[in-house]
Protein backbone atom coordinates (compact mmCIF):
# COMPACT_ATOMS: atom_id res chain seq x y z
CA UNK A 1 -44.45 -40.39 125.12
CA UNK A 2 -44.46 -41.65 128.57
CA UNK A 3 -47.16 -39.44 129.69
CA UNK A 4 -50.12 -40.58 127.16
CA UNK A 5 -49.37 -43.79 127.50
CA UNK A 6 -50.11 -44.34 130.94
CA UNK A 7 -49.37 -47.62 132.39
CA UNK A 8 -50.67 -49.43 129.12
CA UNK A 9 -46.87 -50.56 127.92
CA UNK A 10 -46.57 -52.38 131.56
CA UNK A 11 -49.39 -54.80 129.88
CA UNK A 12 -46.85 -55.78 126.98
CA UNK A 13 -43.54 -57.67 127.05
CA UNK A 14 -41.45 -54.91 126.14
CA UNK A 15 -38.91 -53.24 129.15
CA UNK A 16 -39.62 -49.65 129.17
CA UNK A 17 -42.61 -47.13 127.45
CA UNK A 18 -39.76 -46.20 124.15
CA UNK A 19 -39.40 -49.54 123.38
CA UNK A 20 -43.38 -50.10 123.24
CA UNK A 21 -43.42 -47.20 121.03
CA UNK A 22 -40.42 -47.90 119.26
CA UNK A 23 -42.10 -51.54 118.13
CA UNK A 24 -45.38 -49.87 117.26
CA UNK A 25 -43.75 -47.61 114.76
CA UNK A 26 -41.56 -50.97 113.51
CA UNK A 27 -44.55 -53.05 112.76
CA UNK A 28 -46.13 -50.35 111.02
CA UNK A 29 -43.12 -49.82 108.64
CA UNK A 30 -42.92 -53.51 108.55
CA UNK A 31 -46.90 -53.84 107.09
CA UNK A 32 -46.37 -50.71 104.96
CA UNK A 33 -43.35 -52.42 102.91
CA UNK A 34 -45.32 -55.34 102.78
CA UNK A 35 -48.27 -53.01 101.16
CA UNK A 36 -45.23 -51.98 99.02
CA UNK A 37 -44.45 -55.39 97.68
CA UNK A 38 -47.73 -55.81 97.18
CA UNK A 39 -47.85 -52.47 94.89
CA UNK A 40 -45.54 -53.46 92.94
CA UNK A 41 -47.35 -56.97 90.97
CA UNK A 42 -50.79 -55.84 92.09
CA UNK A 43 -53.54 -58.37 91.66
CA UNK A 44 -57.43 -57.30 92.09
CA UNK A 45 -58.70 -60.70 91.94
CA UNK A 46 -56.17 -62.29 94.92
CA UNK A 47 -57.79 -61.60 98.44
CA UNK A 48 -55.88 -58.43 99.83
CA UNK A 49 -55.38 -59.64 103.07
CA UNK A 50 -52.63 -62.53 101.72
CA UNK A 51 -50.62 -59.41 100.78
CA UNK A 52 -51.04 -57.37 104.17
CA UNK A 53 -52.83 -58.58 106.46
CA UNK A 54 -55.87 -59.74 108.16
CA UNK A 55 -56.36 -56.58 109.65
CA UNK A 56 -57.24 -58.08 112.80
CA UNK A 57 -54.46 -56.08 113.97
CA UNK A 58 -54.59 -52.30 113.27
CA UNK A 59 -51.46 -51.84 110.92
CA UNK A 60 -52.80 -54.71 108.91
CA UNK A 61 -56.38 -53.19 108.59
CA UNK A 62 -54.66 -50.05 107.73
CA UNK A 63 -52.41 -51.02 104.84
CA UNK A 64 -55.13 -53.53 104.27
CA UNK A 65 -57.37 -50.50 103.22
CA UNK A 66 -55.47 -48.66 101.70
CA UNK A 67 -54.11 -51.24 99.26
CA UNK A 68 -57.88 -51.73 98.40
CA UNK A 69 -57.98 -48.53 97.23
CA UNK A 70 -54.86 -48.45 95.69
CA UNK A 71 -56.40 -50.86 93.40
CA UNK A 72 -59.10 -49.23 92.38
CA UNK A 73 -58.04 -44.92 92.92
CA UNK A 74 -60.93 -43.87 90.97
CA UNK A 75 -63.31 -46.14 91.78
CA UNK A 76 -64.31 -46.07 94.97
CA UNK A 77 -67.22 -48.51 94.79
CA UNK A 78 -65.36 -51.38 93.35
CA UNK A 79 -62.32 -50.64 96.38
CA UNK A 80 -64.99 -51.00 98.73
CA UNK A 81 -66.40 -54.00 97.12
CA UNK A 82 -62.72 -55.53 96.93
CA UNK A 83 -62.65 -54.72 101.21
CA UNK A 84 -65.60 -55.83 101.88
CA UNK A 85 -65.48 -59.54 100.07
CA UNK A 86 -61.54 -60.19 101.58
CA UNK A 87 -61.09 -62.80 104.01
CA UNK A 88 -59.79 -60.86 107.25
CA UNK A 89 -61.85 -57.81 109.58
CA UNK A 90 -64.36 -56.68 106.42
CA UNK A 91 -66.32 -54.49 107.98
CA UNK A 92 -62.68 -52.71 109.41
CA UNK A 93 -60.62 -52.68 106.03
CA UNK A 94 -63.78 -52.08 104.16
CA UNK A 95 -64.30 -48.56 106.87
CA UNK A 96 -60.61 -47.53 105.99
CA UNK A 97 -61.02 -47.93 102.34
CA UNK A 98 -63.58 -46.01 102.49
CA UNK A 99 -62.15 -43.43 103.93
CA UNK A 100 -58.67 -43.04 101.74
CA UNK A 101 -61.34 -43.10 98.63
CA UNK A 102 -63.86 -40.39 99.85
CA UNK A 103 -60.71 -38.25 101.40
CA UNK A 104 -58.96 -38.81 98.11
CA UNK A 105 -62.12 -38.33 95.68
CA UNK A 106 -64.76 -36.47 98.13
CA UNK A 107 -68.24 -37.22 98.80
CA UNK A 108 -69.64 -36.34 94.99
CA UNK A 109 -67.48 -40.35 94.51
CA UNK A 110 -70.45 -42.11 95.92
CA UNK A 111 -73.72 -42.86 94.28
CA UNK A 112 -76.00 -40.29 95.53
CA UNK A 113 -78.22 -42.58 97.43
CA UNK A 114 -75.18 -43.30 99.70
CA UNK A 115 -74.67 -40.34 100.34
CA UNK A 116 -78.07 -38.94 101.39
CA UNK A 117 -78.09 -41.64 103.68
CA UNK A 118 -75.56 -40.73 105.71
CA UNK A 119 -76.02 -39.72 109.34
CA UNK A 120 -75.08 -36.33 110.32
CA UNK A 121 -74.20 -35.64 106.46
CA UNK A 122 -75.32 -32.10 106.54
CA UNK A 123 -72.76 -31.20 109.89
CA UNK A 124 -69.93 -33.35 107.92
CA UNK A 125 -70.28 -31.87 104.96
CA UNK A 126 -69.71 -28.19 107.13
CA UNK A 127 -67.02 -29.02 108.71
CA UNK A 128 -65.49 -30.69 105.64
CA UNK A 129 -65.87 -27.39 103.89
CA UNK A 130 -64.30 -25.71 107.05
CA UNK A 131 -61.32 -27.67 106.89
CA UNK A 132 -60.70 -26.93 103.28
CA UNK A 133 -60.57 -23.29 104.40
């Protein structure tokens, strides 16, 4: 939409505010087949980011994270691990992963020492609850 956008489009190459939107939404379907692909002969030991991305970019650090955890569904540690040791934005894929695994699996996924370390845990752990409502 041409209001939220602002003037931000004018900064790309593209000739009007739907065609900057239209291209977002095509490289995002273009890194999710790619995460696709990469479903379908999945490797745990290859680095991630050959399949989808450096996620340097925010598509790729999205499909990026979530075909970490798509490795590992139920265990949330080891997807994390996987994230964190890949060659691209770590610290990026490895925050996404983590957050498909604990919104998948909740918080009771993490060793407990995680999770009473976690700032604010208390007030997320309320509003989680409220949202379940």
């Amino acid at each position: 939409r041409r209001d939220w956008l602002g003037d931000l489009w004018t900064r790309s190459q593209d000739p009007s505010p739907e065609h900057f939107i239209a291209r977002g939404w095509d490289e995002c379907l273009a890194v999710l087949d790619r995460l696709e692909a990469a479903l379908l002969a999945p490797d745990p030991e290859a680095d991630p980011c050959l399949a989808t991305g450096a996620g340097w970019i925010a598509e790729e650090a999205l499909a990026t994270g979530l075909f970490c955890f798509l490795l590992f569904p139920e265990e949330p540690v080891t997807a994390l691990r996987r994230a964190a040791c890949s060659s691209g934005d770590s610290d990026s894929i490895a925050c996404l992963t983590g957050a498909f695994a604990g919104a998948w699996l909740g918080i009771d996924a993490w060793p407990t020492e995680w999770a009473d370390r976690i700032e604010y845990g208390s007030e997320l752990v309320t509003l989680g609850a409220l949202w379940d409502e």
